[in-house]
PDB file of N, CA and C in Angstrom:
ATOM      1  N   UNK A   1     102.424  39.045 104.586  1.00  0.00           N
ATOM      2  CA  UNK A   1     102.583  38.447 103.271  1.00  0.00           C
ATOM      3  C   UNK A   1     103.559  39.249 102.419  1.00  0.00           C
ATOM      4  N   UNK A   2     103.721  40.599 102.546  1.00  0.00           N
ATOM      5  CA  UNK A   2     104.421  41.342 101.523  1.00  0.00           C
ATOM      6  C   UNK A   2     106.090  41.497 101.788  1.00  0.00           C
ATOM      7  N   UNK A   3     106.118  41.526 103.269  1.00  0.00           N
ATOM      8  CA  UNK A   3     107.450  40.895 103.704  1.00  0.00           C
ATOM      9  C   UNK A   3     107.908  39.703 103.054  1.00  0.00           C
ATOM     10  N   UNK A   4     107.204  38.605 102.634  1.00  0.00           N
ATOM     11  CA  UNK A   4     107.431  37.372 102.471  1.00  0.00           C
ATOM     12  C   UNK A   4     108.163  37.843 101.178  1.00  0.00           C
ATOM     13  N   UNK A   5     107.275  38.394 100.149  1.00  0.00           N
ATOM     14  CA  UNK A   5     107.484  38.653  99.031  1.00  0.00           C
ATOM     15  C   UNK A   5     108.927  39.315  98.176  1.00  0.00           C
ATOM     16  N   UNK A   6     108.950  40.678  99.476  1.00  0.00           N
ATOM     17  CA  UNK A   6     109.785  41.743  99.621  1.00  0.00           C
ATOM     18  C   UNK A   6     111.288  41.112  98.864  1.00  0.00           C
ATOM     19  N   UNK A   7     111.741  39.395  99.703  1.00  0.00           N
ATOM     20  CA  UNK A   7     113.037  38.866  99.602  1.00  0.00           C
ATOM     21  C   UNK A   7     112.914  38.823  98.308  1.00  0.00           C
ATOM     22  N   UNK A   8     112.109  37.721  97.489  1.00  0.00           N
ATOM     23  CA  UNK A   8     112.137  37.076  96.318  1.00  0.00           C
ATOM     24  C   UNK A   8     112.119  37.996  94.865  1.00  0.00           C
ATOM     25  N   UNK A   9     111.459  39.195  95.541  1.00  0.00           N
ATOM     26  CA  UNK A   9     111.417  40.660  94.452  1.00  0.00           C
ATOM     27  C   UNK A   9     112.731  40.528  94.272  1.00  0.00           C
ATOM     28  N   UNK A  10     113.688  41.486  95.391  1.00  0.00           N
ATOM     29  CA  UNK A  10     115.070  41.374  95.733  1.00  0.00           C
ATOM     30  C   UNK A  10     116.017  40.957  94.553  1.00  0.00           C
ATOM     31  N   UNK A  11     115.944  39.483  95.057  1.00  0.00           N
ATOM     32  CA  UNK A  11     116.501  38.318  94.092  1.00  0.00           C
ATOM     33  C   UNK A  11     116.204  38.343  92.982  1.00  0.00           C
ATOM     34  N   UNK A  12     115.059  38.544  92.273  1.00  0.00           N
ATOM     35  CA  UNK A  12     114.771  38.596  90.954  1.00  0.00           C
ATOM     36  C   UNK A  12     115.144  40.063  90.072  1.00  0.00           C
ATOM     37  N   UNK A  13     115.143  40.826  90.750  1.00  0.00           N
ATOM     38  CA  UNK A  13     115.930  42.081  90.648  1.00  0.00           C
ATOM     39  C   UNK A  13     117.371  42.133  90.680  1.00  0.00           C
ATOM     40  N   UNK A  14     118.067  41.370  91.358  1.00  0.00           N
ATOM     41  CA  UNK A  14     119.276  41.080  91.091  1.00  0.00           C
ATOM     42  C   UNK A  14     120.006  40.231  90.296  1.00  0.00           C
ATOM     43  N   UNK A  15     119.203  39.634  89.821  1.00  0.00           N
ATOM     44  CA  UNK A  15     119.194  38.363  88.603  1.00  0.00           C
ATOM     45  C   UNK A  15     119.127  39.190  87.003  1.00  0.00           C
ATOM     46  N   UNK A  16     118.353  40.654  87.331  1.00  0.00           N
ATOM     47  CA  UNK A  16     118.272  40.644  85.729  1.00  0.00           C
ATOM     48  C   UNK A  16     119.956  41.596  85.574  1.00  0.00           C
ATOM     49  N   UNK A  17     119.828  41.312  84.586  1.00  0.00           N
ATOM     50  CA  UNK A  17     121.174  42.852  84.342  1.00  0.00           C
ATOM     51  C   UNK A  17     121.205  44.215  84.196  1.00  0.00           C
ATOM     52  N   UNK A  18     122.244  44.415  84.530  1.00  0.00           N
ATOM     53  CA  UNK A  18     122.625  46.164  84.946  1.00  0.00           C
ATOM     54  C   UNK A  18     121.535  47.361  84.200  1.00  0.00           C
ATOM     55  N   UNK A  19     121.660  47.280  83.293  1.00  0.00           N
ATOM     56  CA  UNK A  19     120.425  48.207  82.434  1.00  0.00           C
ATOM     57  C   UNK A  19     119.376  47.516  82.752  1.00  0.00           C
ATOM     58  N   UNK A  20     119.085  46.801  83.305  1.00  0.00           N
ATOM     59  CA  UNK A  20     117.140  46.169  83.311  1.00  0.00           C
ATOM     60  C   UNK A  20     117.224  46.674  84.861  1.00  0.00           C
ATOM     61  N   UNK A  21     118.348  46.624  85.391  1.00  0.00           N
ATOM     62  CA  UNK A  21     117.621  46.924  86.615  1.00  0.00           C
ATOM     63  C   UNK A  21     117.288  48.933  86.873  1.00  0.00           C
ATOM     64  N   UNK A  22     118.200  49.344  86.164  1.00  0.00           N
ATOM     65  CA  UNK A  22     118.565  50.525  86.077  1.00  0.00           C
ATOM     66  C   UNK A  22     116.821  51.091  85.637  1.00  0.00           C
ATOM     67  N   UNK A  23     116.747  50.577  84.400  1.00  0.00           N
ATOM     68  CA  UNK A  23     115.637  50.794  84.314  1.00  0.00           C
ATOM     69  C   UNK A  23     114.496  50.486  85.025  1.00  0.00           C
ATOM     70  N   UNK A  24     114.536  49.215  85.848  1.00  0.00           N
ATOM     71  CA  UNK A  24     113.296  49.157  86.464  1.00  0.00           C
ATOM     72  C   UNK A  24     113.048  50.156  87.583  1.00  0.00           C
ATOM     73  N   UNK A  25     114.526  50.682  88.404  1.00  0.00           N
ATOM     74  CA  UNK A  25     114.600  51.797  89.067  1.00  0.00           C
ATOM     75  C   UNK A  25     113.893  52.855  88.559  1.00  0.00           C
ATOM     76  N   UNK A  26     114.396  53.353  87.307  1.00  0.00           N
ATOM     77  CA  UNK A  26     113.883  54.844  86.582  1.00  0.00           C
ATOM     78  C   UNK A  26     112.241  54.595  86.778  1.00  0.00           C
ATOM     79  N   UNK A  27     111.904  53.745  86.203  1.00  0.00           N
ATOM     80  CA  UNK A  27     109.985  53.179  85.995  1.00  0.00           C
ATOM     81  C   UNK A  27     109.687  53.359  87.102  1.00  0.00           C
ATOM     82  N   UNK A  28     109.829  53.000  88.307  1.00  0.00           N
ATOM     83  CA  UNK A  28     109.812  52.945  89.637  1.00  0.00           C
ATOM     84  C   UNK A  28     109.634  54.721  90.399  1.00  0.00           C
ATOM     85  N   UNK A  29     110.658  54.961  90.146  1.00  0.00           N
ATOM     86  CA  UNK A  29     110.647  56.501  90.515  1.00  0.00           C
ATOM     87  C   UNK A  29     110.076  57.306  89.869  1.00  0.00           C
ATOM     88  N   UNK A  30     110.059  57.009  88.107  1.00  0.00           N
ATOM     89  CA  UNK A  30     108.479  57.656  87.919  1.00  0.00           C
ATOM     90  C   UNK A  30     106.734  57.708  88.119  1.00  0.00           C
ATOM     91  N   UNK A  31     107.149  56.791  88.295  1.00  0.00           N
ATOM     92  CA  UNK A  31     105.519  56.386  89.223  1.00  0.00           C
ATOM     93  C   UNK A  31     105.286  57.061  90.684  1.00  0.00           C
ATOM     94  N   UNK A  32     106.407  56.638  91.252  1.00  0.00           N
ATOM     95  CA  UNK A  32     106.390  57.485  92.545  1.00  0.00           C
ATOM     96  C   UNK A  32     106.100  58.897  92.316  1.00  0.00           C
ATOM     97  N   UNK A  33     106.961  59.555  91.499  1.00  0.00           N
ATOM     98  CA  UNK A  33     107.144  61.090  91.136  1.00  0.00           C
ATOM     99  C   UNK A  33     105.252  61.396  90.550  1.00  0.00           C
ATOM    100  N   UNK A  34     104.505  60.385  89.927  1.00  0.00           N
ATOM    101  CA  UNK A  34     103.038  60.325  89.287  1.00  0.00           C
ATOM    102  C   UNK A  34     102.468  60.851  90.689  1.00  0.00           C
ATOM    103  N   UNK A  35     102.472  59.745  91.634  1.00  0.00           N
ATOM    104  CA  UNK A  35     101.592  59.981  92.740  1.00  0.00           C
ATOM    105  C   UNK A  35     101.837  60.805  93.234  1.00  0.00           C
ATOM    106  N   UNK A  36     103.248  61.091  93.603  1.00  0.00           N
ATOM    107  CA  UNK A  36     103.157  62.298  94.809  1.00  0.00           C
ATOM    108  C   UNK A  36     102.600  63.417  93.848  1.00  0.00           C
ATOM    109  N   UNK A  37     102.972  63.963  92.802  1.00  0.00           N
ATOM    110  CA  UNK A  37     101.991  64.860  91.750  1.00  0.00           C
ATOM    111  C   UNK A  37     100.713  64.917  91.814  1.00  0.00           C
ATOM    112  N   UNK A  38     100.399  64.240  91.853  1.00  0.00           N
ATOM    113  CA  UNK A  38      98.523  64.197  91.750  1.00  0.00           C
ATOM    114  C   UNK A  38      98.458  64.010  93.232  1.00  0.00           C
ATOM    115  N   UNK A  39      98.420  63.692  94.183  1.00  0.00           N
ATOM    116  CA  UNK A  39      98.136  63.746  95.624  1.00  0.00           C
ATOM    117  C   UNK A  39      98.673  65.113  96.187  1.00  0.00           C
ATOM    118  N   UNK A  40      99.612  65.646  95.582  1.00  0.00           N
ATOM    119  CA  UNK A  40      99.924  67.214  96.081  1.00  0.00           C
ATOM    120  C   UNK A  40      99.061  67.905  95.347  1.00  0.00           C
ATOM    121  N   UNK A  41      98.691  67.868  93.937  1.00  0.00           N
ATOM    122  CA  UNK A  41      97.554  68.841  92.730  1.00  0.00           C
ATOM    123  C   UNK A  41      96.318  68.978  93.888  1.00  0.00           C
ATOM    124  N   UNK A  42      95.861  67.706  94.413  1.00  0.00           N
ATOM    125  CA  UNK A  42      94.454  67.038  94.887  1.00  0.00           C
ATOM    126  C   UNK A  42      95.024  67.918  96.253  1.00  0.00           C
ATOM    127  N   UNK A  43      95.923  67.768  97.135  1.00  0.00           N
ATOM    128  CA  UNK A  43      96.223  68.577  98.562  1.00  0.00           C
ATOM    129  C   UNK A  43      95.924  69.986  98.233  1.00  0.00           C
ATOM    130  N   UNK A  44      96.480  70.784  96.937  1.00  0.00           N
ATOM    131  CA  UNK A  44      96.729  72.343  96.804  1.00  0.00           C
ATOM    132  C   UNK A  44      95.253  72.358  96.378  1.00  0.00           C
ATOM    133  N   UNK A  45      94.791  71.463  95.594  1.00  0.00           N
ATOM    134  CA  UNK A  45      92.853  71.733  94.782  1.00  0.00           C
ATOM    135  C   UNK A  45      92.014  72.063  96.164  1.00  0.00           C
ATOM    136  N   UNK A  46      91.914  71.075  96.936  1.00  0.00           N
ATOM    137  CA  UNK A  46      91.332  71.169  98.717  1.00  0.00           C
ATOM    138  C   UNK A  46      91.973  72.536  99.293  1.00  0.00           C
ATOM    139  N   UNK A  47      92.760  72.941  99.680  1.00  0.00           N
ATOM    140  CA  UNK A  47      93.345  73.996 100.285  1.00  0.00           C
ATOM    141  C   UNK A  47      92.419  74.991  99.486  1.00  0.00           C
ATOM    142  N   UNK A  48      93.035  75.209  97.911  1.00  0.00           N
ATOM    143  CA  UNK A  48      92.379  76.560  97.312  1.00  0.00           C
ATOM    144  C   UNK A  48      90.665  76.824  97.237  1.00  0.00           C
ATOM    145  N   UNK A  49      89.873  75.596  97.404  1.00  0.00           N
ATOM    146  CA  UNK A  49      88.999  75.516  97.466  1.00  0.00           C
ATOM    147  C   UNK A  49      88.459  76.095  99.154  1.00  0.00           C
ATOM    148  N   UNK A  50      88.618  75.578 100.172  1.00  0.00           N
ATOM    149  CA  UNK A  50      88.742  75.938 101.539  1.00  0.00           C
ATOM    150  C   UNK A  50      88.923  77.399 101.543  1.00  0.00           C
ATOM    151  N   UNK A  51      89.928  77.860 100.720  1.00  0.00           N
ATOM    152  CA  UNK A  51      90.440  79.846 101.022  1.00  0.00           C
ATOM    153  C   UNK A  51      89.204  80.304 100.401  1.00  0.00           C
ATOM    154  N   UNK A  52      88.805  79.792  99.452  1.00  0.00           N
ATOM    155  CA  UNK A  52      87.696  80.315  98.862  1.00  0.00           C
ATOM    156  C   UNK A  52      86.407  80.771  99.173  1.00  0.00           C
ATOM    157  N   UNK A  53      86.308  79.164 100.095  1.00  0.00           N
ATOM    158  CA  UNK A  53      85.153  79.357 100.815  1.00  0.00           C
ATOM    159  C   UNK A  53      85.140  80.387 102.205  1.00  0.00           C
ATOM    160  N   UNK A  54      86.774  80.559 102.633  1.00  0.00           N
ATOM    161  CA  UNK A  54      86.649  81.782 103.471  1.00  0.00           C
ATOM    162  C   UNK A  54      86.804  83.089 102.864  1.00  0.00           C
ATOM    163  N   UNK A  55      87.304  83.448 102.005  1.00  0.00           N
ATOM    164  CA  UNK A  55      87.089  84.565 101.147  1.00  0.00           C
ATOM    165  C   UNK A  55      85.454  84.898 101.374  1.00  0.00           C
ATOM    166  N   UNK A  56      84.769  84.107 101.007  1.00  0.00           N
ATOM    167  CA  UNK A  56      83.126  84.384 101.242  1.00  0.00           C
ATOM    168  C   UNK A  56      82.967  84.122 102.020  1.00  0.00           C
ATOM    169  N   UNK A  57      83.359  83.709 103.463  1.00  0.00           N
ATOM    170  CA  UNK A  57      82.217  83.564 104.543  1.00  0.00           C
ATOM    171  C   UNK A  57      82.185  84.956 104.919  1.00  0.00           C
ATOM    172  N   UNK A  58      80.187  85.968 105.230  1.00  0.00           N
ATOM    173  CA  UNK A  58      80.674  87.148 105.642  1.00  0.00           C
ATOM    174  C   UNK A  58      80.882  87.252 107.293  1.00  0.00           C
ATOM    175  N   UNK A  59      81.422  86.018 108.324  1.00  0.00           N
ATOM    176  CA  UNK A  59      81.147  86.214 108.802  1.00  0.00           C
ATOM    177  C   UNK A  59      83.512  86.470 109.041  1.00  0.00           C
ATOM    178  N   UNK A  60      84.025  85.605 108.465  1.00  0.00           N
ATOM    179  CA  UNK A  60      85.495  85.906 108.570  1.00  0.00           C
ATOM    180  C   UNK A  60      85.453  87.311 107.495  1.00  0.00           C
ATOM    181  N   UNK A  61      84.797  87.583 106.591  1.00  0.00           N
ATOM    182  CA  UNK A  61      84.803  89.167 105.797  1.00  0.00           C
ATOM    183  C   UNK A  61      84.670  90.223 106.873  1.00  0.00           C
ATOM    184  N   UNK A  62      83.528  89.770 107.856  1.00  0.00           N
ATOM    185  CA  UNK A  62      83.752  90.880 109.230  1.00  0.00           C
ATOM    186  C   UNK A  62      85.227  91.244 109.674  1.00  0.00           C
ATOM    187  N   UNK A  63      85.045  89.913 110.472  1.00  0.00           N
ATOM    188  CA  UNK A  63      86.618  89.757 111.939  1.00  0.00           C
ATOM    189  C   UNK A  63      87.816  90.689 111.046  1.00  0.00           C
ATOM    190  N   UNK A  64      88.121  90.459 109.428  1.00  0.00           N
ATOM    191  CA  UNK A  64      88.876  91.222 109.111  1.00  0.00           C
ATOM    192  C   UNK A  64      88.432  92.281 108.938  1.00  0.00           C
ATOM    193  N   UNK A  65      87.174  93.122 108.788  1.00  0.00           N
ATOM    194  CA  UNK A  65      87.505  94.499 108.628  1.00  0.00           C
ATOM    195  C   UNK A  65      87.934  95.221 110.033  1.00  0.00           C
ATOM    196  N   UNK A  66      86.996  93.804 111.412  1.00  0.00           N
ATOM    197  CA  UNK A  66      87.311  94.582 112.825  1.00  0.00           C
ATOM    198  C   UNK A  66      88.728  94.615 113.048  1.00  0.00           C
ATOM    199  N   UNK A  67      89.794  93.530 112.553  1.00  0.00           N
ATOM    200  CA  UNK A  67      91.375  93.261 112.360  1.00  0.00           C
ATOM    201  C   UNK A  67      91.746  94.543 112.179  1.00  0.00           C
ATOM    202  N   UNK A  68      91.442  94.967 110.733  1.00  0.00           N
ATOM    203  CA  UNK A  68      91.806  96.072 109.769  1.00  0.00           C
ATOM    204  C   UNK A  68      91.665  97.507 111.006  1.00  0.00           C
ATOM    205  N   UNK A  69      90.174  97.904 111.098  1.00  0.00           N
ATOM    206  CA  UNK A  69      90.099  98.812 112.307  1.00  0.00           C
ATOM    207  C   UNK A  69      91.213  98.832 113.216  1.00  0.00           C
ATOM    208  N   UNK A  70      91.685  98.018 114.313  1.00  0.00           N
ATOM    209  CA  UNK A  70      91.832  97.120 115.190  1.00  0.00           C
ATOM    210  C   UNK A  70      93.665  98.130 114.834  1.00  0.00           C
ATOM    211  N   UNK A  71      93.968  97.469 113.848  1.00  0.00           N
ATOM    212  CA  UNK A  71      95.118  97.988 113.598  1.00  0.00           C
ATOM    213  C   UNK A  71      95.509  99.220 112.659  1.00  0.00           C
ATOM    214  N   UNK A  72      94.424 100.488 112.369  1.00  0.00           N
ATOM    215  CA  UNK A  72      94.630 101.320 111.399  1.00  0.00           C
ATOM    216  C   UNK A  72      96.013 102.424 112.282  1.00  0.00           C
ATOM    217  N   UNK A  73      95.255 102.358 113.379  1.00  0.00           N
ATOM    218  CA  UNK A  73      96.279 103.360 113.939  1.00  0.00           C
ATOM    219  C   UNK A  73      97.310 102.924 113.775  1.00  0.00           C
ATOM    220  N   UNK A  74      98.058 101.802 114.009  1.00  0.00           N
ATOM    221  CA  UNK A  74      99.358 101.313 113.948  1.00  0.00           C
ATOM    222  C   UNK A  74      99.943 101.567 112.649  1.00  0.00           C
ATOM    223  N   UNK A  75      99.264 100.930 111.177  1.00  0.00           N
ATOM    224  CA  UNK A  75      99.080 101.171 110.529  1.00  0.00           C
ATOM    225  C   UNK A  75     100.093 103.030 109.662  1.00  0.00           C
ATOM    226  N   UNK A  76      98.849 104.186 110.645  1.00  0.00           N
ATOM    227  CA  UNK A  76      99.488 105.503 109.855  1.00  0.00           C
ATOM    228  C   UNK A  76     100.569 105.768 110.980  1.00  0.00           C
ATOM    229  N   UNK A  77     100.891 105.005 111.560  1.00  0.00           N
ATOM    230  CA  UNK A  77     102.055 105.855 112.527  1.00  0.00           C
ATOM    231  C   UNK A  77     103.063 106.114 112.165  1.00  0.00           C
ATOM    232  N   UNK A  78     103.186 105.756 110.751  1.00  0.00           N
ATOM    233  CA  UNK A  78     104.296 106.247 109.736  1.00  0.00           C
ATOM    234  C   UNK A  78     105.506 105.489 110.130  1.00  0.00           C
ATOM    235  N   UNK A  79     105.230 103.969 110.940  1.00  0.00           N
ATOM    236  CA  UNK A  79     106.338 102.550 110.666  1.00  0.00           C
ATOM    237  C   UNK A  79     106.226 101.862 109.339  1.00  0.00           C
ATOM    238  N   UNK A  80     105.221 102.023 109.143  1.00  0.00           N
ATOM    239  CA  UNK A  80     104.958 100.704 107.937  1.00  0.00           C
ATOM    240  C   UNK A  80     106.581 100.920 106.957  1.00  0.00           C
ATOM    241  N   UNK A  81     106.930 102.126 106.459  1.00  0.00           N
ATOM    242  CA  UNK A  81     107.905 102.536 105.324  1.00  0.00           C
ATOM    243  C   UNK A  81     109.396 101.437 106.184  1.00  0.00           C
ATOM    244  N   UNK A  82     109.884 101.209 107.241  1.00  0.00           N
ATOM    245  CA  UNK A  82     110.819 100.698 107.926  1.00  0.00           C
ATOM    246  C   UNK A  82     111.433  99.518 107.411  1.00  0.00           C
TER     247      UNK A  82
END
């Protein structure tokens, strides 16, 4: 159905004049520019929420201190400054 539609938009868009269409472009791309905004806010809100919850799990608070251990020697071998 929206194919059907798609043509007759088209046409009626090409019917109005140069500034109406200009503008209906600008309106258009701000809306777009709305959503992808709030669907990226809502993507980064989920993510920071998720780190959070691994920040507190004590069970990933372990694996990194065994990480940390794991690599102290490497650590003072006096590369890090390089």
């Amino acid at each position: 159905m929206r194919l059907l539609l798609l043509p007759q938009i088209e046409k009626s868009i090409e019917d109005l004049p140069q500034d109406e269409q200009l503008r209906l472009v600008e309106r258009i791309a701000h809306r777009l520019r709305q959503k992808l905004t709030t669907t990226n806010n809502h993507k980064q809100s989920e993510f920071e929420k998720q780190i959070a919850l691994m920040a507190n799990d004590l069970q990933i608070q372990s694996e990194l201190r065994a990480i940390d251990e794991e690599f102290l020697v490497t650590e003072n071998d006096g590369l890090e400054n390089l």
